[in-house]
N, C-alpha and C. Protein backbone atom coordinates (compact mmCIF):
# COMPACT_ATOMS: atom_id res chain seq x y z
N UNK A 1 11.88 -0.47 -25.82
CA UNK A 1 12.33 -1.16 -26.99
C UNK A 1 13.68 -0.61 -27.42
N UNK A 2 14.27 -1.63 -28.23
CA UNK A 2 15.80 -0.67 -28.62
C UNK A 2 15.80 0.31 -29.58
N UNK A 3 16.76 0.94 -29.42
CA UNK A 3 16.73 1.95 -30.00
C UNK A 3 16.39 1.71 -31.90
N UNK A 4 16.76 0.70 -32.12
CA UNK A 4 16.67 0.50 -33.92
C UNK A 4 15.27 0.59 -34.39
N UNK A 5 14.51 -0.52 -32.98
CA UNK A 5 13.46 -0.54 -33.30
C UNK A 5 12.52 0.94 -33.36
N UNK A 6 12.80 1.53 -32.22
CA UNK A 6 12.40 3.51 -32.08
C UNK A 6 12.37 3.58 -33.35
N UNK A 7 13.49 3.80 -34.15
CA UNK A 7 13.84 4.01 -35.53
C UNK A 7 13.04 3.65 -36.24
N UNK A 8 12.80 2.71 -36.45
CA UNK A 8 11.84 1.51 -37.52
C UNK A 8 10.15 2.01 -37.41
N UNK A 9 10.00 2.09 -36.34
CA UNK A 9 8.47 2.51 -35.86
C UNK A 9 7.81 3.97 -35.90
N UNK A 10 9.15 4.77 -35.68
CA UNK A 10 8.86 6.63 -36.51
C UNK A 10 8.86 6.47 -37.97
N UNK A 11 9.62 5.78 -38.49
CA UNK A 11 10.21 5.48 -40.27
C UNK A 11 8.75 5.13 -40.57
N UNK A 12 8.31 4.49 -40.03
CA UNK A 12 6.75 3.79 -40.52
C UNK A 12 5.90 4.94 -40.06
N UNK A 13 5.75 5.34 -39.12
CA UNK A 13 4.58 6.40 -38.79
C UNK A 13 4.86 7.66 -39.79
N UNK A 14 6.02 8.02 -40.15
CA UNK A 14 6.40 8.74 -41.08
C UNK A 14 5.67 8.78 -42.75
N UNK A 15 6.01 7.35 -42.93
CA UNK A 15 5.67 6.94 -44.35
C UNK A 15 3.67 6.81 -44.40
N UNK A 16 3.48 6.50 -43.07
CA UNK A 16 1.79 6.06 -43.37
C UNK A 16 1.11 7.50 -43.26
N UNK A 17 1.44 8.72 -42.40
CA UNK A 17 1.17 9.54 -42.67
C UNK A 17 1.17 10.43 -43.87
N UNK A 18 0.29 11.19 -44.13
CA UNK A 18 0.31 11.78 -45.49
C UNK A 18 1.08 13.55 -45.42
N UNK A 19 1.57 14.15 -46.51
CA UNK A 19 2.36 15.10 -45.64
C UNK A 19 1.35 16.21 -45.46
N UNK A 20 1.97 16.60 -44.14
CA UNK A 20 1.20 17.65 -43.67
C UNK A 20 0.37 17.16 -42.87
N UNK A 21 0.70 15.64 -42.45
CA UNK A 21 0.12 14.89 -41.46
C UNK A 21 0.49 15.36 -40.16
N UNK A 22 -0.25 14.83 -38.91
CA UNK A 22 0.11 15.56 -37.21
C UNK A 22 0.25 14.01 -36.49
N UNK A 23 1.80 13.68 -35.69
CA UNK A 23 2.03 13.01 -35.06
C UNK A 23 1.93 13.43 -33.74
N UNK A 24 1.21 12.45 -32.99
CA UNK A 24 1.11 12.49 -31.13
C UNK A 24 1.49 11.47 -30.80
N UNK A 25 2.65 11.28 -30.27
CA UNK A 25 3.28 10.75 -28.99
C UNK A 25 3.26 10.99 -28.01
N UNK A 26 3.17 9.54 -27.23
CA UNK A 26 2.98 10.10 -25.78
C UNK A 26 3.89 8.70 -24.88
N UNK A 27 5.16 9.05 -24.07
CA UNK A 27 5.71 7.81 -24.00
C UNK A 27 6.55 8.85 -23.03
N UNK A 28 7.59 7.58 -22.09
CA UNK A 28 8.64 8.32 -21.20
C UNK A 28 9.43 9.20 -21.98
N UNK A 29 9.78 9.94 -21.68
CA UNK A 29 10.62 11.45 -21.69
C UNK A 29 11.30 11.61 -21.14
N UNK A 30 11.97 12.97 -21.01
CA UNK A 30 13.42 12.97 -20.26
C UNK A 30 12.93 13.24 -18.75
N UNK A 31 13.47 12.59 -17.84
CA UNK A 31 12.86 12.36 -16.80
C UNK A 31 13.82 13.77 -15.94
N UNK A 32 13.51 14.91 -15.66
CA UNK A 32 13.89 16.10 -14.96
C UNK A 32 14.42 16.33 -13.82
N UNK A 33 13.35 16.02 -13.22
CA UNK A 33 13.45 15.84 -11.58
C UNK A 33 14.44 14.40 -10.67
N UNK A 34 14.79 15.03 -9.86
CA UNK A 34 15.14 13.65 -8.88
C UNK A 34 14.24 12.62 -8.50
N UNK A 35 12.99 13.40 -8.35
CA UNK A 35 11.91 12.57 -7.75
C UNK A 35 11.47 11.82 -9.48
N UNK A 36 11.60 12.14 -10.40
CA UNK A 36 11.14 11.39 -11.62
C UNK A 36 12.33 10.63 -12.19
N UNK A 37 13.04 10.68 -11.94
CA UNK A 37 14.11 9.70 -12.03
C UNK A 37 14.58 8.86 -11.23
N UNK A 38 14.31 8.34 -9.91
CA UNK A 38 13.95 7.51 -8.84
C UNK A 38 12.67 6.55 -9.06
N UNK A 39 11.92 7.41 -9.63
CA UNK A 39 10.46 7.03 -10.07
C UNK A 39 10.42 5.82 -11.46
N UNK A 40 11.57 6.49 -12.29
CA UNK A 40 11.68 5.80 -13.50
C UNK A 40 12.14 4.32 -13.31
N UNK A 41 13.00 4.90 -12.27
CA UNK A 41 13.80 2.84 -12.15
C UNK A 41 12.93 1.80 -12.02
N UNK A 42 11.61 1.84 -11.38
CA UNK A 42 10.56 0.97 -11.72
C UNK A 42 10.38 0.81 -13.23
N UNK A 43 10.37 1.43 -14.23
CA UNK A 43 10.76 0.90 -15.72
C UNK A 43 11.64 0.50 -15.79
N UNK A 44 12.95 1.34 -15.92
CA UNK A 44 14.16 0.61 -16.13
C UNK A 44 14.69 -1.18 -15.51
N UNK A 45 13.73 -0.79 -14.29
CA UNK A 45 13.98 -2.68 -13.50
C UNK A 45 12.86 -3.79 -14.86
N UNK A 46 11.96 -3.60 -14.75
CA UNK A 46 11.17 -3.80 -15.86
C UNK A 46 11.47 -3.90 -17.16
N UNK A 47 12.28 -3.20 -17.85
CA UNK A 47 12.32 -3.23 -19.27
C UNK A 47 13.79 -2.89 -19.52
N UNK A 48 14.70 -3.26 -18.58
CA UNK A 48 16.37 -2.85 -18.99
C UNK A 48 16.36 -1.18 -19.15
N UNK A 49 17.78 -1.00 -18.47
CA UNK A 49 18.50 0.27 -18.71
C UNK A 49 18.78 0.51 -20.39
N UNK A 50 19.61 -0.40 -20.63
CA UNK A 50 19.97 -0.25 -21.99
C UNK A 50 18.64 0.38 -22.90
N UNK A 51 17.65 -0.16 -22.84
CA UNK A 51 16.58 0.29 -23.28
C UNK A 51 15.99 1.42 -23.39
N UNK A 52 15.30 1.76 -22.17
CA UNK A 52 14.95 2.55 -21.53
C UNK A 52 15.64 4.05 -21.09
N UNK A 53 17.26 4.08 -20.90
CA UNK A 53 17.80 5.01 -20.53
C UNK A 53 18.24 6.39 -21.74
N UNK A 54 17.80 6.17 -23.00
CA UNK A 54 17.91 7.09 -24.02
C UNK A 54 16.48 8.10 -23.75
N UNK A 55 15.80 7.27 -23.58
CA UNK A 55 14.07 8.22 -23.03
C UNK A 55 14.37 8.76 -22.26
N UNK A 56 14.70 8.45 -20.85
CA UNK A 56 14.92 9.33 -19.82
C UNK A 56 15.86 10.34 -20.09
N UNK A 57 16.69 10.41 -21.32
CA UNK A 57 17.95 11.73 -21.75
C UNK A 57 17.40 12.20 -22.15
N UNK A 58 16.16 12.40 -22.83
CA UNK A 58 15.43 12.94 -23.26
C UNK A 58 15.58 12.66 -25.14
N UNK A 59 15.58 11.54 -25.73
CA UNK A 59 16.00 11.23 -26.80
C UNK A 59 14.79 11.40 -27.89
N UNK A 60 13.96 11.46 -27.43
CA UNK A 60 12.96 11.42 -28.35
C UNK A 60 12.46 12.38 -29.46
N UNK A 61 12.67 13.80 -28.57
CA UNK A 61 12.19 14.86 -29.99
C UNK A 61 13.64 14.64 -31.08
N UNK A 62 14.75 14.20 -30.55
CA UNK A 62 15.91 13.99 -32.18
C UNK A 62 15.35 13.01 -32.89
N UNK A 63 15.23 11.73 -32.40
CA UNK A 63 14.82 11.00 -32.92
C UNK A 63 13.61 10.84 -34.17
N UNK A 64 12.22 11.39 -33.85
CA UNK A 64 11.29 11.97 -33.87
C UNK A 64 11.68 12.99 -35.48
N UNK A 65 12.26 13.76 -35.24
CA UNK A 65 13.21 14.73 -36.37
C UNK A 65 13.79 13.98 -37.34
N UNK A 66 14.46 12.82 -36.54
CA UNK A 66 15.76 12.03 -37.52
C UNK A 66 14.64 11.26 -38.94
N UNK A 67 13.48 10.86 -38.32
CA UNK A 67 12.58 9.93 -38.92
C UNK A 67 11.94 11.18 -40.15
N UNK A 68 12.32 12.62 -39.94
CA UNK A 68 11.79 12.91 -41.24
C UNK A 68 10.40 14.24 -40.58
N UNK A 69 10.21 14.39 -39.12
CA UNK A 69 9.20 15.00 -39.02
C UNK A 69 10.11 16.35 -38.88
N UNK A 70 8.69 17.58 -39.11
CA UNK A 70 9.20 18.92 -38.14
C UNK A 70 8.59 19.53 -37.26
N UNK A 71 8.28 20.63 -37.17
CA UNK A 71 7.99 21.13 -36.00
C UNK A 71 7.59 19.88 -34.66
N UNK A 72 8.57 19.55 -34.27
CA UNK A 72 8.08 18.19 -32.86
C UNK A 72 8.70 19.62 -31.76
N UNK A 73 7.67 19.26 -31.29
CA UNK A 73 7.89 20.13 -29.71
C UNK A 73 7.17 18.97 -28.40
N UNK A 74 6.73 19.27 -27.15
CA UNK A 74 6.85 18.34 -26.22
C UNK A 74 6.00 19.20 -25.77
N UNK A 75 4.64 18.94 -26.30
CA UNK A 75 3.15 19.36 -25.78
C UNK A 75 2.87 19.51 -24.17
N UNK A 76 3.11 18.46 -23.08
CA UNK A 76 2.99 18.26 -22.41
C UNK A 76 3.86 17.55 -21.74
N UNK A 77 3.85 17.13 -20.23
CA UNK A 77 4.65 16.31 -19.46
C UNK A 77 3.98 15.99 -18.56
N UNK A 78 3.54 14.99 -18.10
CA UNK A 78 2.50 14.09 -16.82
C UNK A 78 3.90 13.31 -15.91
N UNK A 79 3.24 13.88 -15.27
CA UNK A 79 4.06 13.01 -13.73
C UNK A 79 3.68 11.61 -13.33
N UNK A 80 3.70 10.70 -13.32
CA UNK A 80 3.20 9.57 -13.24
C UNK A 80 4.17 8.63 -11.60
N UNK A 81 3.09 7.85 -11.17
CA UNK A 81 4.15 7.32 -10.11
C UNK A 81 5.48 6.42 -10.70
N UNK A 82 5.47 6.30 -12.07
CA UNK A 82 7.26 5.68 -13.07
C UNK A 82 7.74 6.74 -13.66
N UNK A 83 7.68 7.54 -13.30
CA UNK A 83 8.41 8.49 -14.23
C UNK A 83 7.51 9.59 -14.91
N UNK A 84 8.20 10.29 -15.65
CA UNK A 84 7.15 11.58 -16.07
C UNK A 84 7.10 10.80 -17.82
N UNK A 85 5.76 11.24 -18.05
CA UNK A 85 5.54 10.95 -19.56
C UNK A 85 5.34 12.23 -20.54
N UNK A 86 5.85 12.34 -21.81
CA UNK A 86 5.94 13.50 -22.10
C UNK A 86 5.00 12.88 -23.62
N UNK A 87 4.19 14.25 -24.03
CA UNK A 87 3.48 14.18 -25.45
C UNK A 87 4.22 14.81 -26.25
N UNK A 88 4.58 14.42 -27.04
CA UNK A 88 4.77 15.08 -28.44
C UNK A 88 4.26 15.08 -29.39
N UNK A 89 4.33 16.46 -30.02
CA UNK A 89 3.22 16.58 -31.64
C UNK A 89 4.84 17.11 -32.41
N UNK A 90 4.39 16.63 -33.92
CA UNK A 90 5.12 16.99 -34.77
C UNK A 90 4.03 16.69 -36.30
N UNK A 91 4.88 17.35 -36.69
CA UNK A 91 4.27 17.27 -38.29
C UNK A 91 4.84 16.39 -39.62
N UNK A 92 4.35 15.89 -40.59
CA UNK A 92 4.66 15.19 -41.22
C UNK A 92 5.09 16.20 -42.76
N UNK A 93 6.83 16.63 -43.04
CA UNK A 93 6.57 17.93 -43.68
C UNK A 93 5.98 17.46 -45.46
N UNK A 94 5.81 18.72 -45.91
CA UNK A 94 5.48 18.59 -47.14
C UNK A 94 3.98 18.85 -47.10
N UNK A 95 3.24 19.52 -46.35
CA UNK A 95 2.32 19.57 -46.27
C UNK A 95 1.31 20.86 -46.05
């Protein structure tokens, strides 16, 4: 999805959480490897570069931040045959 929308959809997970709330994401990530970035272009053919290519920079824990959370760190990372998927937890502050 584009990037505004990213925006729009943390802004809301932000606001419905209560503070001191715990966000889990789990979605493409910055894709590391050669072999996970070869892997990814099966998304990117699928769902546009333009789209898609801020995830693979790894855009998400700023983003994630920008919307108002803190502590976001990147729980995990799964290898998948499209790319690697990464979890993130963060917190909703004030809480």
């Amino acid at each position: 999805m584009p990037l505004p929308m990213k925006r729009a959809i943390l802004a809301a997970l932000h606001t419905a959480l209560r503070p001191g709330g715990r966000l889990v994401l789990a979605d493409y990530g910055l894709q590391r490897t050669r072999l996970m970035r070869s892997a990814f272009r099966v998304v990117q053919l699928a769902d546009g570069r333009a789209d898609t290519q801020p995830n693979a920079d790894g855009i998400l824990p700023s983003l994630i931040t920008e919307a108002g959370f803190d502590r976001v760190r990147e729980a995990e990372v799964v290898s998948t045959v499209t790319g690697s998927i990464s979890v993130y937890v963060a917190r909703r502050a004030g809480g």
